[in-house]
Protein backbone atom coordinates (compact mmCIF):
# COMPACT_ATOMS: atom_id res chain seq x y z
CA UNK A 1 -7.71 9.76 -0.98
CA UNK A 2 -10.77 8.84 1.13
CA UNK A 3 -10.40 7.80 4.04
CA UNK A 4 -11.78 4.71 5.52
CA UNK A 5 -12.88 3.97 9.58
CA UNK A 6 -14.22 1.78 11.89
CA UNK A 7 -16.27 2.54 14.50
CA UNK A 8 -16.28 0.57 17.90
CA UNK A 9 -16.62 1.16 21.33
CA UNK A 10 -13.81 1.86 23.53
CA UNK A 11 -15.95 0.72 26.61
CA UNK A 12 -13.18 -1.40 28.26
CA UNK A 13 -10.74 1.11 28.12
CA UNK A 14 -10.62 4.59 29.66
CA UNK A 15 -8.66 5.82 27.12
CA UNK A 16 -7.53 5.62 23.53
CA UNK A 17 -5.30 2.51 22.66
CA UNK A 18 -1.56 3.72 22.38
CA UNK A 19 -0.63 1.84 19.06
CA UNK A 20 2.77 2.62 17.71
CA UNK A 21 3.52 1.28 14.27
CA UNK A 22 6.78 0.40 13.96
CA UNK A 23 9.19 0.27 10.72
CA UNK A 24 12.72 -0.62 9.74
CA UNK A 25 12.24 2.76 7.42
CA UNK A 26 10.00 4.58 5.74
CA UNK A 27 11.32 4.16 2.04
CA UNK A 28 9.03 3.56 -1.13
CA UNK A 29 8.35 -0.34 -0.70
CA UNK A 30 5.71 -2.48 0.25
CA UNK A 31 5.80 -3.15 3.82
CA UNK A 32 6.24 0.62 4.26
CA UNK A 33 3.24 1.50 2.31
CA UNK A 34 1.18 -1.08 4.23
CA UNK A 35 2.43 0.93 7.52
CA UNK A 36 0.56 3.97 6.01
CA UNK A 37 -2.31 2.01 5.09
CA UNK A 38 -2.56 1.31 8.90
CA UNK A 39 -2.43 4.72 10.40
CA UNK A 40 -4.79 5.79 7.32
CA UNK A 41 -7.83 2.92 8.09
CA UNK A 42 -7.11 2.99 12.16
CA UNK A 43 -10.18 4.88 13.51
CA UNK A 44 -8.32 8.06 15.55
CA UNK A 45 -11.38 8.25 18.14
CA UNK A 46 -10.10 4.68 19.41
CA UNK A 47 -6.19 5.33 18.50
CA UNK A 48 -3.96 7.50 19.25
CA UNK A 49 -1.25 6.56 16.64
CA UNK A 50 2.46 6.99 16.98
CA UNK A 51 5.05 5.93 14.10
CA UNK A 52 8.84 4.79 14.76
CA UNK A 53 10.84 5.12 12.29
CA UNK A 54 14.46 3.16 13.14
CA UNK A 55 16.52 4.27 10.11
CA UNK A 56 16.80 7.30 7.66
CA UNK A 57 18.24 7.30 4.21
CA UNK A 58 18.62 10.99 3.01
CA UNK A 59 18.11 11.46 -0.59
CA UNK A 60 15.96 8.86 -1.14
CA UNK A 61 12.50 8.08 -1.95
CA UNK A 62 10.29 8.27 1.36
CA UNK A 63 6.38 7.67 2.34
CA UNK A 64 6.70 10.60 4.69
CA UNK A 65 4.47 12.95 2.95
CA UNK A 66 1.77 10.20 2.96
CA UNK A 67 1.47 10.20 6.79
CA UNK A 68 -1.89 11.14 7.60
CA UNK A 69 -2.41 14.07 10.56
CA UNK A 70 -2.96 13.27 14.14
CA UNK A 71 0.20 10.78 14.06
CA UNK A 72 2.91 11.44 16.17
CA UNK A 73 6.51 10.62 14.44
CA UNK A 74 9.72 9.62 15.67
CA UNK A 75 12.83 9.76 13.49
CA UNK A 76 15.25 7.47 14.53
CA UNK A 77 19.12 6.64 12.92
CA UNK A 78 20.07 2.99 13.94
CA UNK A 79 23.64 1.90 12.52
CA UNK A 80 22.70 -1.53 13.33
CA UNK A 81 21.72 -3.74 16.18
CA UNK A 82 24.64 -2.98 18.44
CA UNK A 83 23.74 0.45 18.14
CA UNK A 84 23.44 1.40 21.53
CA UNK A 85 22.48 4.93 21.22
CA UNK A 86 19.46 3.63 19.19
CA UNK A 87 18.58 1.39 21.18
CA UNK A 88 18.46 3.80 24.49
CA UNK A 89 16.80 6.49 21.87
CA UNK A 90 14.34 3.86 20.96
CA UNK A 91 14.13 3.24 25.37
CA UNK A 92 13.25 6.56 25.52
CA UNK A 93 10.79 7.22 23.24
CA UNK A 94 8.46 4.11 24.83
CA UNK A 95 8.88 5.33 27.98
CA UNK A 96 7.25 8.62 26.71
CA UNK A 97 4.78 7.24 24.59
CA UNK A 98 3.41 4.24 27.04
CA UNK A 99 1.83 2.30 24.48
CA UNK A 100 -0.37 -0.41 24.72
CA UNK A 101 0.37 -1.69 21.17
CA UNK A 102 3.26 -2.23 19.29
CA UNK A 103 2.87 -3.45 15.67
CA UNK A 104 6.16 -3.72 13.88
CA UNK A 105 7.23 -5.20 10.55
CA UNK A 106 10.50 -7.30 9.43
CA UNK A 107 13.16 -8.99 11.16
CA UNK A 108 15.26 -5.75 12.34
CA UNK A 109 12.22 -3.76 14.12
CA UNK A 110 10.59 -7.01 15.24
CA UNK A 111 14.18 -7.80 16.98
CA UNK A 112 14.13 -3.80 18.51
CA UNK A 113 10.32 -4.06 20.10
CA UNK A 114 10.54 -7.68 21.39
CA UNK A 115 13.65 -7.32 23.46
CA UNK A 116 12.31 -3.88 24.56
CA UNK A 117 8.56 -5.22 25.19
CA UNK A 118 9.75 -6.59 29.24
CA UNK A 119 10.79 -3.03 30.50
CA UNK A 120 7.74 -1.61 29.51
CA UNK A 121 5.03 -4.05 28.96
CA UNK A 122 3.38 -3.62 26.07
CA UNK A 123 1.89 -6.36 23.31
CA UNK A 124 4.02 -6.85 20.84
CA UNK A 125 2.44 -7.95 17.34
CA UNK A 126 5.18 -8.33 14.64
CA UNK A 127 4.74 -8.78 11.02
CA UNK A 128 6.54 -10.81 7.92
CA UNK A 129 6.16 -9.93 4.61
CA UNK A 130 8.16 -12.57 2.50
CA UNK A 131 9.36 -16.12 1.64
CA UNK A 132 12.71 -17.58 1.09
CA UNK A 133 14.10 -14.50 3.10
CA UNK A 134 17.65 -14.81 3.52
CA UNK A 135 17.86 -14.74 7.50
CA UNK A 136 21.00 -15.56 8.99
CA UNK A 137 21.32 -18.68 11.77
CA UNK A 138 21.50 -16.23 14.33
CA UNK A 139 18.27 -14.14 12.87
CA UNK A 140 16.16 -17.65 12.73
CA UNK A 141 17.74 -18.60 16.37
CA UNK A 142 17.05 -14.80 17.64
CA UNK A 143 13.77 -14.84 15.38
CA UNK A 144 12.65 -18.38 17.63
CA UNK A 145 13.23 -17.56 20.91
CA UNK A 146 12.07 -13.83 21.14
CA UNK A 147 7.93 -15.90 19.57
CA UNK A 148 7.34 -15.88 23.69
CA UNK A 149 7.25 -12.12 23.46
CA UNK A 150 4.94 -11.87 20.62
CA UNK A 151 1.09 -11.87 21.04
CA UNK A 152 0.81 -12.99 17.21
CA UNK A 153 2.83 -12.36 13.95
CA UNK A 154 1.24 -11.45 10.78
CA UNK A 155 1.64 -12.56 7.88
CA UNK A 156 -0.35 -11.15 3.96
CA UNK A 157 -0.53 -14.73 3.17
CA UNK A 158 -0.93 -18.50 4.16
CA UNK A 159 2.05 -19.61 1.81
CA UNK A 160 4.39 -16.98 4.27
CA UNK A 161 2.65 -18.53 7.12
CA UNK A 162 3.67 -21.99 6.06
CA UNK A 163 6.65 -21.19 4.89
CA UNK A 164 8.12 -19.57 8.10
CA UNK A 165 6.69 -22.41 10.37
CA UNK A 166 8.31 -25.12 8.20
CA UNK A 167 12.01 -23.47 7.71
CA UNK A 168 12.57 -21.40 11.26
CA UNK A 169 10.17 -24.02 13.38
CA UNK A 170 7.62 -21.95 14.35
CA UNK A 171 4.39 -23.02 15.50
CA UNK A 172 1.84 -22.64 12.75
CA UNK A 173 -0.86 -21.23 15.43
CA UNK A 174 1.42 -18.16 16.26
CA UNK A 175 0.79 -16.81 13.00
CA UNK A 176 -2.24 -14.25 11.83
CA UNK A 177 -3.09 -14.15 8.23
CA UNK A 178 -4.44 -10.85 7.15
CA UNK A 179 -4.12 -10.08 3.44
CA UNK A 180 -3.07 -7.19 2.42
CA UNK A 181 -5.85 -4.50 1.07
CA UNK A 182 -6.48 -2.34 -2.08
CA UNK A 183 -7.62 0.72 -2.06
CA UNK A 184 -10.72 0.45 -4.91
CA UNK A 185 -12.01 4.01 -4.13
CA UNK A 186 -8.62 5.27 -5.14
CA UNK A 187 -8.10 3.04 -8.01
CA UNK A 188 -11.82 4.10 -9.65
CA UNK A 189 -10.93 7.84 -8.74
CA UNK A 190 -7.51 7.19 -10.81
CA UNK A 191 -8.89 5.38 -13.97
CA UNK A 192 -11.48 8.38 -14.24
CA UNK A 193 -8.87 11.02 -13.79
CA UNK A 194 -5.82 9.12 -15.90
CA UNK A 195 -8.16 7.00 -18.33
CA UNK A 196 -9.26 10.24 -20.70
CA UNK A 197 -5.76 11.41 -20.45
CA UNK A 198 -4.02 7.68 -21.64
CA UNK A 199 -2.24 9.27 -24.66
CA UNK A 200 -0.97 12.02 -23.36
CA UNK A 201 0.83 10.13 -20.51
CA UNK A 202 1.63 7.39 -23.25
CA UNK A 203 3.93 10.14 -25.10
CA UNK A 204 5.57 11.31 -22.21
CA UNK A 205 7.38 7.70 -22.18
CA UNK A 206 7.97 7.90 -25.95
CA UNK A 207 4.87 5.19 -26.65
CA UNK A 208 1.94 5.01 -29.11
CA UNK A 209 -2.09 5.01 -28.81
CA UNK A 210 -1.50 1.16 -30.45
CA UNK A 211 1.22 0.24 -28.40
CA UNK A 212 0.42 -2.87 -26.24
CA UNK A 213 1.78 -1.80 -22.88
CA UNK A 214 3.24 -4.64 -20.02
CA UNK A 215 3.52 -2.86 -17.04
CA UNK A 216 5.28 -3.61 -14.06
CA UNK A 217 5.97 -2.09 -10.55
CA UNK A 218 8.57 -3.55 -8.27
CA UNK A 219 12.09 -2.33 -6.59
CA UNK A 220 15.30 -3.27 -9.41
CA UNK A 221 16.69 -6.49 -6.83
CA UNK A 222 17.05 -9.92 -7.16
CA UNK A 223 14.03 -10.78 -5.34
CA UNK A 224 12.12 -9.37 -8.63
CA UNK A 225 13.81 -11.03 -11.40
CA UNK A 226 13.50 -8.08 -13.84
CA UNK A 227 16.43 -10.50 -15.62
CA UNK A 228 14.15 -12.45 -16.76
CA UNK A 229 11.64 -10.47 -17.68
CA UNK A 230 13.37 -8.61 -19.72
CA UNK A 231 14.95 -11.65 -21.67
CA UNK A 232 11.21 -13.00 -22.21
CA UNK A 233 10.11 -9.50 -23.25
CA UNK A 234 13.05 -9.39 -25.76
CA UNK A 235 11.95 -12.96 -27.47
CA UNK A 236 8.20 -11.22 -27.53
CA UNK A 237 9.85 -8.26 -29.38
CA UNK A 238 11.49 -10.74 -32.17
CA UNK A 239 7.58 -12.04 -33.03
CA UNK A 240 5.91 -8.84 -32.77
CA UNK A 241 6.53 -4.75 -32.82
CA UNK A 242 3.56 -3.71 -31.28
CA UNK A 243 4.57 -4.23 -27.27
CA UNK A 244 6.58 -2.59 -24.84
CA UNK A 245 7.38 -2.90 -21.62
CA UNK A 246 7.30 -0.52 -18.52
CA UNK A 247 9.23 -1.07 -15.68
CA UNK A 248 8.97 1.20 -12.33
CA UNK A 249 10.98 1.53 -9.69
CA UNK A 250 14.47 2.26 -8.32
CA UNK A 251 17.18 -0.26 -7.32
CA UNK A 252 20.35 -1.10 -6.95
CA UNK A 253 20.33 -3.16 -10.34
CA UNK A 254 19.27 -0.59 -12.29
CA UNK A 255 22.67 -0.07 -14.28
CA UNK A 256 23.00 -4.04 -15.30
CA UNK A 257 19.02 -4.00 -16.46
CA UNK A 258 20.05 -0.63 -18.71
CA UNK A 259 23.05 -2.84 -19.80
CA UNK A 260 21.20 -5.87 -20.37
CA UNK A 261 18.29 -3.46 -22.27
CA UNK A 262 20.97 -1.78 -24.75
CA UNK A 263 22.87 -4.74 -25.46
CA UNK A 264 19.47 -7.15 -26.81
CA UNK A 265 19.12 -3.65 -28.78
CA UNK A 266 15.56 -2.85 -26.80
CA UNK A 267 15.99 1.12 -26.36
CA UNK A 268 12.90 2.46 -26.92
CA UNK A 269 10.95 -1.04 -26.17
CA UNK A 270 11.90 -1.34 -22.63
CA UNK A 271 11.19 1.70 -20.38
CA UNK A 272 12.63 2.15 -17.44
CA UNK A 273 10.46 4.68 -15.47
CA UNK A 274 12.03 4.80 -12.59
CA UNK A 275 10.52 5.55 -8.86
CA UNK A 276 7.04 7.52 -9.58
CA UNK A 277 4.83 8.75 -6.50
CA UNK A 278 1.85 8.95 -8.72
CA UNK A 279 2.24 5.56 -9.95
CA UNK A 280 -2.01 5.34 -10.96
CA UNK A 281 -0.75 7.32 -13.83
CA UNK A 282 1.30 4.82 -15.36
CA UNK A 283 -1.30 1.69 -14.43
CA UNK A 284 -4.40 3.71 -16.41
CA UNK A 285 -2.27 3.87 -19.48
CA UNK A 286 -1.03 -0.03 -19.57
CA UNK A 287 -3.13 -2.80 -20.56
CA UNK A 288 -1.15 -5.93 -19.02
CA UNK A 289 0.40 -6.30 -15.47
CA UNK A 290 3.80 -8.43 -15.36
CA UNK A 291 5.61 -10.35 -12.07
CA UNK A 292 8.77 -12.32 -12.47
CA UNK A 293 9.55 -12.47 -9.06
CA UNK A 294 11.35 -15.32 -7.38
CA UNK A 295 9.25 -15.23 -4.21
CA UNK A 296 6.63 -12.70 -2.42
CA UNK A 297 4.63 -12.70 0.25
CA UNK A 298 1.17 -10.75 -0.87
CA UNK A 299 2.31 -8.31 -3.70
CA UNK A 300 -0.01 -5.44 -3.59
CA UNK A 301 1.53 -3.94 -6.75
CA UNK A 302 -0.04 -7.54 -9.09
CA UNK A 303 -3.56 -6.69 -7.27
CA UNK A 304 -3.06 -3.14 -8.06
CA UNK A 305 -3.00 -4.34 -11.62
CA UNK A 306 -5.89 -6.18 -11.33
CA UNK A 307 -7.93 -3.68 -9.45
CA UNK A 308 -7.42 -1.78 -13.04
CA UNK A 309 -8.54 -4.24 -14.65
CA UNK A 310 -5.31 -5.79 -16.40
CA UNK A 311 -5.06 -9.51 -16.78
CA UNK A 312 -2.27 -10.45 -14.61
CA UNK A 313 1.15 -12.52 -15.87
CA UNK A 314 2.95 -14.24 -12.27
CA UNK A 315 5.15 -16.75 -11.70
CA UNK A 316 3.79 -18.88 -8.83
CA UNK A 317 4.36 -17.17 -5.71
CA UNK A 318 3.12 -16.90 -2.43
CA UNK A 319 0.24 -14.65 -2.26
CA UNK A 320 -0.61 -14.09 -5.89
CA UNK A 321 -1.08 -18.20 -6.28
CA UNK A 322 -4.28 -16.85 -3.65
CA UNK A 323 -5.58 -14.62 -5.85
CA UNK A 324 -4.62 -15.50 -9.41
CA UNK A 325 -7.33 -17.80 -11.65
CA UNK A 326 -5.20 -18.71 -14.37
CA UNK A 327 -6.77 -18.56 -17.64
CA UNK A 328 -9.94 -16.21 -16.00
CA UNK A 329 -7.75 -12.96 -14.38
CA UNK A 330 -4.43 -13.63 -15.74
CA UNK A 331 -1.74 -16.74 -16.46
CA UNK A 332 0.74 -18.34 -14.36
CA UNK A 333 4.34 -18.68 -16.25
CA UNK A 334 7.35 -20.60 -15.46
CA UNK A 335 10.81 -19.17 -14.50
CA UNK A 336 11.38 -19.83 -17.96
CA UNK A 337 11.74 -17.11 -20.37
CA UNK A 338 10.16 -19.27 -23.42
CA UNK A 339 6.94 -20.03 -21.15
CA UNK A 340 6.88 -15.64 -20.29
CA UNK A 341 6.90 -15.47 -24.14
CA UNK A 342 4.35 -17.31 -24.94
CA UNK A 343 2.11 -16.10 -22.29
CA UNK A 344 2.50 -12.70 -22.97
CA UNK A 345 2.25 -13.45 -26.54
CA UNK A 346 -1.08 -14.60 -25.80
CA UNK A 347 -2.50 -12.30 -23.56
CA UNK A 348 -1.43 -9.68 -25.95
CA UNK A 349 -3.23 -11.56 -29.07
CA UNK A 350 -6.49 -11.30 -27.04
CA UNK A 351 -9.70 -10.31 -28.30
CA UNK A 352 -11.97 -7.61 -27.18
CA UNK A 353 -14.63 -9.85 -25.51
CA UNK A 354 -11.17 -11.75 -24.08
CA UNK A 355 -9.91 -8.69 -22.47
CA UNK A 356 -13.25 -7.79 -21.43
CA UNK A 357 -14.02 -10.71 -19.12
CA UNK A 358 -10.28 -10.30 -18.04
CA UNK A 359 -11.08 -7.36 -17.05
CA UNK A 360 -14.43 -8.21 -15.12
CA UNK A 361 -12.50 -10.93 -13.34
CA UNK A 362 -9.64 -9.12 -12.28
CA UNK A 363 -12.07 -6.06 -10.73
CA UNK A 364 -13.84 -8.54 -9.28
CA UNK A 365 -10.37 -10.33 -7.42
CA UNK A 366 -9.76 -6.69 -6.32
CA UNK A 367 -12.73 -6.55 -4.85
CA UNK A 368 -12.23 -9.11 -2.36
CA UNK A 369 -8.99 -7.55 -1.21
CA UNK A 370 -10.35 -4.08 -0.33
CA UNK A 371 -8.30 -1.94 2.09
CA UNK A 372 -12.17 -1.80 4.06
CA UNK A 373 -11.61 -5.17 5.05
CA UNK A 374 -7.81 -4.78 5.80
CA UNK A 375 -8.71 -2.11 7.80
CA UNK A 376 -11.07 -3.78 9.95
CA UNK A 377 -8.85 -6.82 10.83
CA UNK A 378 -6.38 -5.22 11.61
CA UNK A 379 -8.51 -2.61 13.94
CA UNK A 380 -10.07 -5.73 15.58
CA UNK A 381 -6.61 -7.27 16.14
CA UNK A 382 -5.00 -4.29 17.74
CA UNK A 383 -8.52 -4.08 20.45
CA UNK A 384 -8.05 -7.89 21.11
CA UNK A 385 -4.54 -7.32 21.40
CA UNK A 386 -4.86 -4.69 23.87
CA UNK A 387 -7.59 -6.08 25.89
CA UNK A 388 -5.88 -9.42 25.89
């Protein structure tokens, strides 16, 4: 992939910034992969980057390999928060490192790095990713009082922002929106490598040159709603043979959606890929992108789609209601499986000027969302944070 940098001067300091990025894990979701998109765009003649990495789940899909050189990581294997061991393993390893940054993500490793921050003194700048996440009393309570400790928390969209102000009463100015990035250079490189090939990695999932392929890519919970989609996709199969649907990813509801597939008799109709690491394969040979999800908070995977150029079918959720134009780069359904139908119905009954200006729209969306700019906020955030 190429690699993207910012350049500024380190005047004020008279050393690199200390920034350790800090995860819950390093498993094959979202706010994982936007921790590797950090320590990829963070310039390493202003950084010296460290990952911590609280919890380990052997035998499962990881973003290890996608660490780029020069970054120092820690492997830690928290039970829980009243691990102790962790948390005088985690003790340790800031006392070692020194940093002068901290940027974690989610509830557990925000809760680790704010109630460490007073022994050592570091900033502390803790990200959210989601709505209508199910925190406990005590998480909101804990997730309130430790906001003193925090120089700002981040958040991919304004909906999130709004959201977590209104429910755990948190004051809307704490809150820094950066959206999250694509990476375009990547996604071009992919369509000219995958695009000549579409046929051949069409049979390799059993499909056709004609078929008309929904794609989408999202982890088998609740949160996603595959459910649904698949019960709209099956009343699109009873008007039409020509579409199929591709679903990636691994999950713990991946048994009741093969249930659910084999007993609406759509073997062969709906595909369940599974977790892919080269999942620009499977994006080059689909024309539409599909989201059912209950809630979000950016969803990187939709502006994937329409970085490819695939009009994009959402329900209305935080983050993609930023970015999707309905009726110009995609539609907006209903949680309503007659509504998913019809829409993707339509978008598959498009014609080829249609699909063209789709297309144009939904490259041009990407656009706006390139990992350049993600990378630069989030650069200029971590100096301010540091000088601050």
């Amino acid at each position: 992939m190429k690699s993207h940098s910012f350049i500024m001067s380190t005047t004020d300091f008279k050393r690199k910034v200390k920034v350790v990025i800090a995860v819950n894990d390093l498993s094959m979701a979202g706010a994982q992969r936007l921790a590797i998109d950090q320590m990829r765009l963070l310039d390493k003649n202003v950084f010296d980057l460290y990952l911590i990495s609280l919890m380990q789940f052997p035998g499962k899909g990881d973003f290890y390999y996608l660490i780029p050189k020069g970054v120092k990581v820690f492997k830690l294997d928290f039970k829980g928060l009243l691990d102790f061991k962790g948390w005088f393993q985690a003790a340790k390893i800031l006392y070692q490192i020194k940093p002068d940054v901290v940027k974690s993500s989610l509830f557990f490793s925000n809760t680790i790095f704010r109630v460490l921050k007073p022994f050592f003194g570091y900033k502390v700048i803790a990200a959210e990713h989601n709505t209508d996440v199910k925190k406990t009393r005590f998480q909101i309570f804990l997730n309130k009082i430790l906001v003193p400790l925090t120089y700002t928390m981040v958040v991919d969209s304004k909906m999130v922002a709004d959201y977590l102000s209104r429910t755990e009463g948190i004051k809307r100015n704490v809150f820094t929106v950066i959206y999250n990035g694509v990476d375009i250079d990547a996604v071009k490189k992919a369509e000219e490598d995958f695009r000549p090939n579409k046929e051949e990695i069409r049979k390799e999932f059993g499909l056709s040159p004609h078929d008309k392929i929904f794609l989408t890519v999202s982890r088998a919970v609740k949160q996603k709603n595959h459910e649904l989609m698949i019960n709209s996709f099956s009343l699109l199969a009873e008007k039409r043979g020509d579409c199929r649907l591709v679903i990636v990813g691994d999950g713990e509801l991946l048994p009741s959606l093969e249930k659910q597939i084999h007993d609406l008799k759509l073997e062969g109709k709906v595909i369940l890929a599974g977790e892919r690491k080269n999942v620009h394969r499977l994006y080059a040979m689909s024309d539409f992108f599909i989201m059912t999800s209950r809630h979000e908070g950016f969803c990187i995977v939709a502006m994937e789609g329409l970085a490819f150029g695939m009009p994009l079918i959402s329900t209305k959720v935080a983050g993609i209601v930023e970015y999707l134009n309905d009726e110009v780069n995609g539609f907006f359904v209903e949680h309503d499986a007659t509504d998913i139908a019809e829409k993707m119905n339509k978008v598959a009954s498009l014609t080829s000027e249609e699909k063209d200006s789709f297309r144009k729209q939904g490259k041009l969306t990407a656009s706006i969302y390139s990992l350049t700019r993600y990378g630069k906020e989030y650069h200029d955030l971590f100096l301010a944070c540091a000088r601050s």
